[in-house]
PDB file of N, CA and C in Angstrom:
ATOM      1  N   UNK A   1      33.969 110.475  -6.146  1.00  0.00           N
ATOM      2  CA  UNK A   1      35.055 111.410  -6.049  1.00  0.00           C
ATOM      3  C   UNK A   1      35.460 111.556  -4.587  1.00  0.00           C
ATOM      4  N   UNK A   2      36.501 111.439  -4.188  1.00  0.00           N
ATOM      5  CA  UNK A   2      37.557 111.983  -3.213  1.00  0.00           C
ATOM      6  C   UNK A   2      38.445 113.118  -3.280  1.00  0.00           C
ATOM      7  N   UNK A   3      38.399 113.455  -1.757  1.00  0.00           N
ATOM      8  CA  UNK A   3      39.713 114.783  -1.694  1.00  0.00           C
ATOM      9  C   UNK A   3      41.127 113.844  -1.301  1.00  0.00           C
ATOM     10  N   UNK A   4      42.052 114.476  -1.449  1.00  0.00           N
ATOM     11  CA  UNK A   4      43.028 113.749  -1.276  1.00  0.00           C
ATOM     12  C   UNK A   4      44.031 114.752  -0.605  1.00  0.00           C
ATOM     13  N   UNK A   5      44.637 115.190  -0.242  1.00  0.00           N
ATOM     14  CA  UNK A   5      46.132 115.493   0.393  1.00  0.00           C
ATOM     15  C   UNK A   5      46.817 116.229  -0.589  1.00  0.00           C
ATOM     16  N   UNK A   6      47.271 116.754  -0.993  1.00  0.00           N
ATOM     17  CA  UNK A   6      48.731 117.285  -1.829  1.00  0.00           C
ATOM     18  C   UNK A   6      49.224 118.603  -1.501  1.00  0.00           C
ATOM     19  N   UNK A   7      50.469 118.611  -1.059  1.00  0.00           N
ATOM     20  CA  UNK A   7      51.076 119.855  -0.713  1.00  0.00           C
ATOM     21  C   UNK A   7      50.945 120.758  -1.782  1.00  0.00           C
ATOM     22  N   UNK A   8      50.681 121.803  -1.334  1.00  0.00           N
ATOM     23  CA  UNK A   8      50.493 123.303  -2.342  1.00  0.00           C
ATOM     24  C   UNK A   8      51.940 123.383  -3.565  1.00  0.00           C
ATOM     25  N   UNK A   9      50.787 123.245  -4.841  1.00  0.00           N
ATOM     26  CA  UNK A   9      52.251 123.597  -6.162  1.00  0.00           C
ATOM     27  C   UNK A   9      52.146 122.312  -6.257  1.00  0.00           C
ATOM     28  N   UNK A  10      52.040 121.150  -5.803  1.00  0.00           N
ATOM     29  CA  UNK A  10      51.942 119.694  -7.027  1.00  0.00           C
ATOM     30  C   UNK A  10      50.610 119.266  -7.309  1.00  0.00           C
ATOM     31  N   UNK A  11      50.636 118.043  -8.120  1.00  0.00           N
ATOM     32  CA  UNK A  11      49.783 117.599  -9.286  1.00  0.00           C
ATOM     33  C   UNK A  11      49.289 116.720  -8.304  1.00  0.00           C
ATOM     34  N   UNK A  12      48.167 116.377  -7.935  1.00  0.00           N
ATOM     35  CA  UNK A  12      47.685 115.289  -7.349  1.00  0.00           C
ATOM     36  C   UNK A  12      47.493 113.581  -8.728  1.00  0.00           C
ATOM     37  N   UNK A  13      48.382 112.762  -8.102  1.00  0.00           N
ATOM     38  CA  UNK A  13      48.240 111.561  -8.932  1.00  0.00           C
ATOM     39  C   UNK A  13      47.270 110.764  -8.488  1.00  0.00           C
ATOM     40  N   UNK A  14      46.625 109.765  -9.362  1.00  0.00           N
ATOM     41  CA  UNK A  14      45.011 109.209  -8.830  1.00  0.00           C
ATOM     42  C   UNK A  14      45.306 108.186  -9.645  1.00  0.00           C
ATOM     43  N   UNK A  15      44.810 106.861  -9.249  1.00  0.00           N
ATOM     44  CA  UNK A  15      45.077 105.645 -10.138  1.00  0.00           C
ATOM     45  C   UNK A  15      43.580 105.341 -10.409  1.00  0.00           C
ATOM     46  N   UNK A  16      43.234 104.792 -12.050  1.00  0.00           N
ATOM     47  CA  UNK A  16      41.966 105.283 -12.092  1.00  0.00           C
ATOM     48  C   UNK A  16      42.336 103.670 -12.832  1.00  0.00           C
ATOM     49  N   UNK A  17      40.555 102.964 -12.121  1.00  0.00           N
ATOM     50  CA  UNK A  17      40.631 101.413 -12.550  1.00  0.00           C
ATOM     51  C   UNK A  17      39.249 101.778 -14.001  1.00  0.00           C
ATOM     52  N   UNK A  18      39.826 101.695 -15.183  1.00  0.00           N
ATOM     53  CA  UNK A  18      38.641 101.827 -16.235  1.00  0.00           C
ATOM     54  C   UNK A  18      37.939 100.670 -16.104  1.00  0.00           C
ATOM     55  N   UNK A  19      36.796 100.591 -15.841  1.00  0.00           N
ATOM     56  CA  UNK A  19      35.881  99.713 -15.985  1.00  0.00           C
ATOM     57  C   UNK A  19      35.291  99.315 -17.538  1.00  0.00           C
ATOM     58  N   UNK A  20      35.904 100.090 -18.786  1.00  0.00           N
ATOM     59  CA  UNK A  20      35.437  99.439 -19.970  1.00  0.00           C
ATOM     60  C   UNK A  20      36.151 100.595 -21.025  1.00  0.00           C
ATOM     61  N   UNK A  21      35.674  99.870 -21.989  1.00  0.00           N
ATOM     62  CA  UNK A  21      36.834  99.946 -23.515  1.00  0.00           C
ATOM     63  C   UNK A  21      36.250 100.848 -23.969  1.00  0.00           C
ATOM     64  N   UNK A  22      35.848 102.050 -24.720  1.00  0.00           N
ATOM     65  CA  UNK A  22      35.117 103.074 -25.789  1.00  0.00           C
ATOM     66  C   UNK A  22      35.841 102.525 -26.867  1.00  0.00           C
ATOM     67  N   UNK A  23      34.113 102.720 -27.621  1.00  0.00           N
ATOM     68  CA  UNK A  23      34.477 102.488 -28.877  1.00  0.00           C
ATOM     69  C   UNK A  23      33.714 103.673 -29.836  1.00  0.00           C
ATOM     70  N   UNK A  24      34.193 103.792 -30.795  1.00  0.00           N
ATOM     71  CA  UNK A  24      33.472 104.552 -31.448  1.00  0.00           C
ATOM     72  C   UNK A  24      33.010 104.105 -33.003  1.00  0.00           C
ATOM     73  N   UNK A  25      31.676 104.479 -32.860  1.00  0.00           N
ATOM     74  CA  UNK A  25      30.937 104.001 -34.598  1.00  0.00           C
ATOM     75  C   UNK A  25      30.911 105.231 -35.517  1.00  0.00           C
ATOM     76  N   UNK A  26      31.065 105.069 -36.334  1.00  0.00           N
ATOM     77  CA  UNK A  26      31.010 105.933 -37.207  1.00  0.00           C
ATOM     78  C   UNK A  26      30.012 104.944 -38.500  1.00  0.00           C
ATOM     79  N   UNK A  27      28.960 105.506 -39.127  1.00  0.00           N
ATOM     80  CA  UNK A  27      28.426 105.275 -40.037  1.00  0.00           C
ATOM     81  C   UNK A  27      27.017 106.379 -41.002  1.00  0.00           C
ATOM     82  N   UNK A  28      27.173 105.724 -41.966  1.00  0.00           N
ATOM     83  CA  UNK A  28      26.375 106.555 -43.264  1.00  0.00           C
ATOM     84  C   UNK A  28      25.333 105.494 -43.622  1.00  0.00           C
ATOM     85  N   UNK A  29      24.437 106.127 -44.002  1.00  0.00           N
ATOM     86  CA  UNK A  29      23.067 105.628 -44.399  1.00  0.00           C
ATOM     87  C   UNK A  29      22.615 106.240 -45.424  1.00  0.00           C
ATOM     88  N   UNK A  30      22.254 104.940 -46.945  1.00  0.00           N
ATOM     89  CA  UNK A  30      21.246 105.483 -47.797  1.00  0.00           C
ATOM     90  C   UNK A  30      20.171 105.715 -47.447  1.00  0.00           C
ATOM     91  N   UNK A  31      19.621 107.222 -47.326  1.00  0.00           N
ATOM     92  CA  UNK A  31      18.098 106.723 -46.877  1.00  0.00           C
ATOM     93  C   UNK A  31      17.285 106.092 -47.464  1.00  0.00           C
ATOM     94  N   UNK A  32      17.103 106.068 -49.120  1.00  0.00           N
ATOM     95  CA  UNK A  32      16.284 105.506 -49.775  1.00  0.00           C
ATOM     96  C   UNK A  32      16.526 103.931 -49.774  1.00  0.00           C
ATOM     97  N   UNK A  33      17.721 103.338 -49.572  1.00  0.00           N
ATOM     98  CA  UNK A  33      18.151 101.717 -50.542  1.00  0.00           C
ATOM     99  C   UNK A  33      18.218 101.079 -48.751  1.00  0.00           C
ATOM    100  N   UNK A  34      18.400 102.217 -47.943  1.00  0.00           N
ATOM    101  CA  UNK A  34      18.731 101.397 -46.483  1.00  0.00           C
ATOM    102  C   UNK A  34      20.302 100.984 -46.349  1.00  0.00           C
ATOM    103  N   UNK A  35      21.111 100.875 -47.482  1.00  0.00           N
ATOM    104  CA  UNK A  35      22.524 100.637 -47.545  1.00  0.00           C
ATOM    105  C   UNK A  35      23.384 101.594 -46.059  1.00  0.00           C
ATOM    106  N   UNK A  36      24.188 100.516 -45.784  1.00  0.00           N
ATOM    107  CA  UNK A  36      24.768 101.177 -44.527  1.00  0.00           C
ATOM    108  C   UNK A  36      26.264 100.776 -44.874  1.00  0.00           C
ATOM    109  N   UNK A  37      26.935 101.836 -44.154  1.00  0.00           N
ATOM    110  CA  UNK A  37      28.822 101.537 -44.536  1.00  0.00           C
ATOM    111  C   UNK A  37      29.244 102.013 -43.023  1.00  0.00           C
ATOM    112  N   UNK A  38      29.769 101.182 -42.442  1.00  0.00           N
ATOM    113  CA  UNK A  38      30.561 101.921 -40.461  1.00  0.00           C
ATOM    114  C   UNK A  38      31.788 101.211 -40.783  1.00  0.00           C
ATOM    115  N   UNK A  39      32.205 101.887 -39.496  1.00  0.00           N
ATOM    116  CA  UNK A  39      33.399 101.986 -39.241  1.00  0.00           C
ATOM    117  C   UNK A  39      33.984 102.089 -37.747  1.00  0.00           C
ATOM    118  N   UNK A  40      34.523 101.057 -36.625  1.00  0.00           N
ATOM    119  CA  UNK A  40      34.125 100.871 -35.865  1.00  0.00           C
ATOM    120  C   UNK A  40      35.663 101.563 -35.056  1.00  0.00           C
ATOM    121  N   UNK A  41      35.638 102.316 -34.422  1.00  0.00           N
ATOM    122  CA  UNK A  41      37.360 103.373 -34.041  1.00  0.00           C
ATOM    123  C   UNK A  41      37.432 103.218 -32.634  1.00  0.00           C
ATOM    124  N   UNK A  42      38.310 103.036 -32.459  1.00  0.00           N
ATOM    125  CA  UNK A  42      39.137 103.404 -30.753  1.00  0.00           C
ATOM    126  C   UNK A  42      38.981 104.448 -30.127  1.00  0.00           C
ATOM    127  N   UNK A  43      39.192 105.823 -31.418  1.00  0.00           N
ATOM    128  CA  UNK A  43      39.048 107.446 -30.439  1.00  0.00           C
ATOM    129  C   UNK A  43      38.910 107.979 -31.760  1.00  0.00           C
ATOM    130  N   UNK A  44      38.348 109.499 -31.314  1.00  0.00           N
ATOM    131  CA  UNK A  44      37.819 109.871 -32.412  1.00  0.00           C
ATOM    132  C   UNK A  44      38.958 111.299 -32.604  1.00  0.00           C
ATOM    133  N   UNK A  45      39.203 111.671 -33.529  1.00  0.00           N
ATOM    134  CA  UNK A  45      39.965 112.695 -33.932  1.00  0.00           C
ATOM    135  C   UNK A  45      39.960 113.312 -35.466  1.00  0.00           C
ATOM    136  N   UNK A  46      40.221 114.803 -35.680  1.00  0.00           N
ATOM    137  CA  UNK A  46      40.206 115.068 -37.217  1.00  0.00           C
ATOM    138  C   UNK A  46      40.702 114.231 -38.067  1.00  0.00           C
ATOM    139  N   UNK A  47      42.220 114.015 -37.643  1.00  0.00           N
ATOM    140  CA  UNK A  47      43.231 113.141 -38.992  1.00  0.00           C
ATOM    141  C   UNK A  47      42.102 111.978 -39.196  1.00  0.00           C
ATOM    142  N   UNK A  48      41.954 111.304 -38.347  1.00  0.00           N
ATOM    143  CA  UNK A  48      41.285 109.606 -38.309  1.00  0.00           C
ATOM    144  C   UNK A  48      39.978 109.748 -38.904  1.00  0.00           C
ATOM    145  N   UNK A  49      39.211 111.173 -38.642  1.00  0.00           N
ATOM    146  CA  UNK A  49      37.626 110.970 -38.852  1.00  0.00           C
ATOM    147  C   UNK A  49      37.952 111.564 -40.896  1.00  0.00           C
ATOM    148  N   UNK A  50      39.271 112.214 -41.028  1.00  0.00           N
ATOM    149  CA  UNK A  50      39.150 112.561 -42.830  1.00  0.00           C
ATOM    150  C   UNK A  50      39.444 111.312 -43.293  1.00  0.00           C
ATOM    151  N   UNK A  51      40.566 110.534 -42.412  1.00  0.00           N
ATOM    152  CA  UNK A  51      40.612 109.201 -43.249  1.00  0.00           C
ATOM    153  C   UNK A  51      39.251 108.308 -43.689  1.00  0.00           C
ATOM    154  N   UNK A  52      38.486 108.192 -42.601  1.00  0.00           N
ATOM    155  CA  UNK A  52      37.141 107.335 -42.892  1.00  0.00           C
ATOM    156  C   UNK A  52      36.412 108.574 -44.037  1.00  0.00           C
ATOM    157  N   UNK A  53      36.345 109.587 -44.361  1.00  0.00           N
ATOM    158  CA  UNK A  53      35.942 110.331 -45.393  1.00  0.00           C
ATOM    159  C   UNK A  53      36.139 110.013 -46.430  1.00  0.00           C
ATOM    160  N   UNK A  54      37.534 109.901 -46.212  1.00  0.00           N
ATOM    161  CA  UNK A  54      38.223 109.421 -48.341  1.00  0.00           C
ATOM    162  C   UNK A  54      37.999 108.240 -48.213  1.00  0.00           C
ATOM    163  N   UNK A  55      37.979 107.020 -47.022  1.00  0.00           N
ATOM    164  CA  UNK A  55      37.891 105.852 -47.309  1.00  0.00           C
ATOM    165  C   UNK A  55      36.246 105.710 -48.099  1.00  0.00           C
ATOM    166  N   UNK A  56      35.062 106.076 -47.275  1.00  0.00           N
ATOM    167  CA  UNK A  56      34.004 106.334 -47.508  1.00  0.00           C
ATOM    168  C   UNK A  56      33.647 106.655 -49.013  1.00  0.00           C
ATOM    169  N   UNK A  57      34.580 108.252 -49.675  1.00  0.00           N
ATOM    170  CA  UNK A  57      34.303 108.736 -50.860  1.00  0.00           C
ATOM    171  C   UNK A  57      35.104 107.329 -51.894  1.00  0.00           C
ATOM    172  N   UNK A  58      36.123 107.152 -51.632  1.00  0.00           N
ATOM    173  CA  UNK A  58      36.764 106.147 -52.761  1.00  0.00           C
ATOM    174  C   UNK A  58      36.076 104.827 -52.618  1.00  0.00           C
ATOM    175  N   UNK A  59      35.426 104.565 -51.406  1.00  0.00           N
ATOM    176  CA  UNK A  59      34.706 102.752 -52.054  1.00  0.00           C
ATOM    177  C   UNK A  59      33.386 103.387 -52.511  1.00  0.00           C
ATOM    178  N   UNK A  60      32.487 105.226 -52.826  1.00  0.00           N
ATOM    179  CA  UNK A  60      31.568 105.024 -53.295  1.00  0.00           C
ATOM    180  C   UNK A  60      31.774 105.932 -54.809  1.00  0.00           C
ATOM    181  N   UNK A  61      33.107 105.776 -55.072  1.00  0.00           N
ATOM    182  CA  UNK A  61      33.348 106.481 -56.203  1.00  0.00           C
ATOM    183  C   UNK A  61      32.460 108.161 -56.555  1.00  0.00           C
ATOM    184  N   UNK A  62      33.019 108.588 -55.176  1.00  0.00           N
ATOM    185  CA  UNK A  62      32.884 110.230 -55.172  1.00  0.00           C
ATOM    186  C   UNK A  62      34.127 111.009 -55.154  1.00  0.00           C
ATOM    187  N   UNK A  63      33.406 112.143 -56.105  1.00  0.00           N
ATOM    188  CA  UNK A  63      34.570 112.923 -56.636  1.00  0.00           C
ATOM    189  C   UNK A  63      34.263 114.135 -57.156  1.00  0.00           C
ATOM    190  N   UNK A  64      34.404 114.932 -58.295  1.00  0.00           N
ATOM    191  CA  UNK A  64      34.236 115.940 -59.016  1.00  0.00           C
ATOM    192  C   UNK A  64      33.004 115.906 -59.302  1.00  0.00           C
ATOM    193  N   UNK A  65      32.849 114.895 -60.387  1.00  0.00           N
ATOM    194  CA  UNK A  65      31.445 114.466 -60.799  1.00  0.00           C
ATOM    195  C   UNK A  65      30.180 113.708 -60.076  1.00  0.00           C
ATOM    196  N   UNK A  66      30.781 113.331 -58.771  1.00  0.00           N
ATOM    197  CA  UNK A  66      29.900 112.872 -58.128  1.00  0.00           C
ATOM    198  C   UNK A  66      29.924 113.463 -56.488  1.00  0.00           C
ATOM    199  N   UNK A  67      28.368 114.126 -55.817  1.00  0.00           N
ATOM    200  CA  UNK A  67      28.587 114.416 -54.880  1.00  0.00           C
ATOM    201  C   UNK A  67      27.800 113.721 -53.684  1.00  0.00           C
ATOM    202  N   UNK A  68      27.617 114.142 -52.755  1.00  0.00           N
ATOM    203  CA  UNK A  68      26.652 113.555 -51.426  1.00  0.00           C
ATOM    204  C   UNK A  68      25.580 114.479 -50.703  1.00  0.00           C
ATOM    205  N   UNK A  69      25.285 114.331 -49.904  1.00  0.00           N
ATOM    206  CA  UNK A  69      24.793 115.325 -48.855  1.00  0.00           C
ATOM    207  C   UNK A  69      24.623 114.635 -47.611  1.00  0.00           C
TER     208      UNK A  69
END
């Protein structure tokens, strides 16, 4: 980190070199069978993390009658 200069009342701008990509995993585990299901994301957020939910519940045919923990 550096101080930098900026007249009083503006935004100091900083050019920032990312040295690497985030990724994010998302995954579920049977504990008993060892079965694993991921899902490998860019950034993590509500909308994106319910989508992998229903994606999750509809390829394991959960629903009313069927639940998780």
């Amino acid at each position: 980190m550096r101080r930098i200069y900026v007249p009083e009342g503006e935004t100091p701008i900083a050019n920032v070199n990312w040295r690497f990509k985030w990724l994010w995993l998302y995954g579920f585990l049977h504990p008993q069978t060892g079965e694993t299901y991921w899902w490998i994301l860019p950034y993590v957020n509500t909308q994106l993390f319910n989508q992998v939910l229903a994606d999750f519940a509809c390829e394991f045919g959960l629903g009313v009658n069927k639940h998780i923990l």
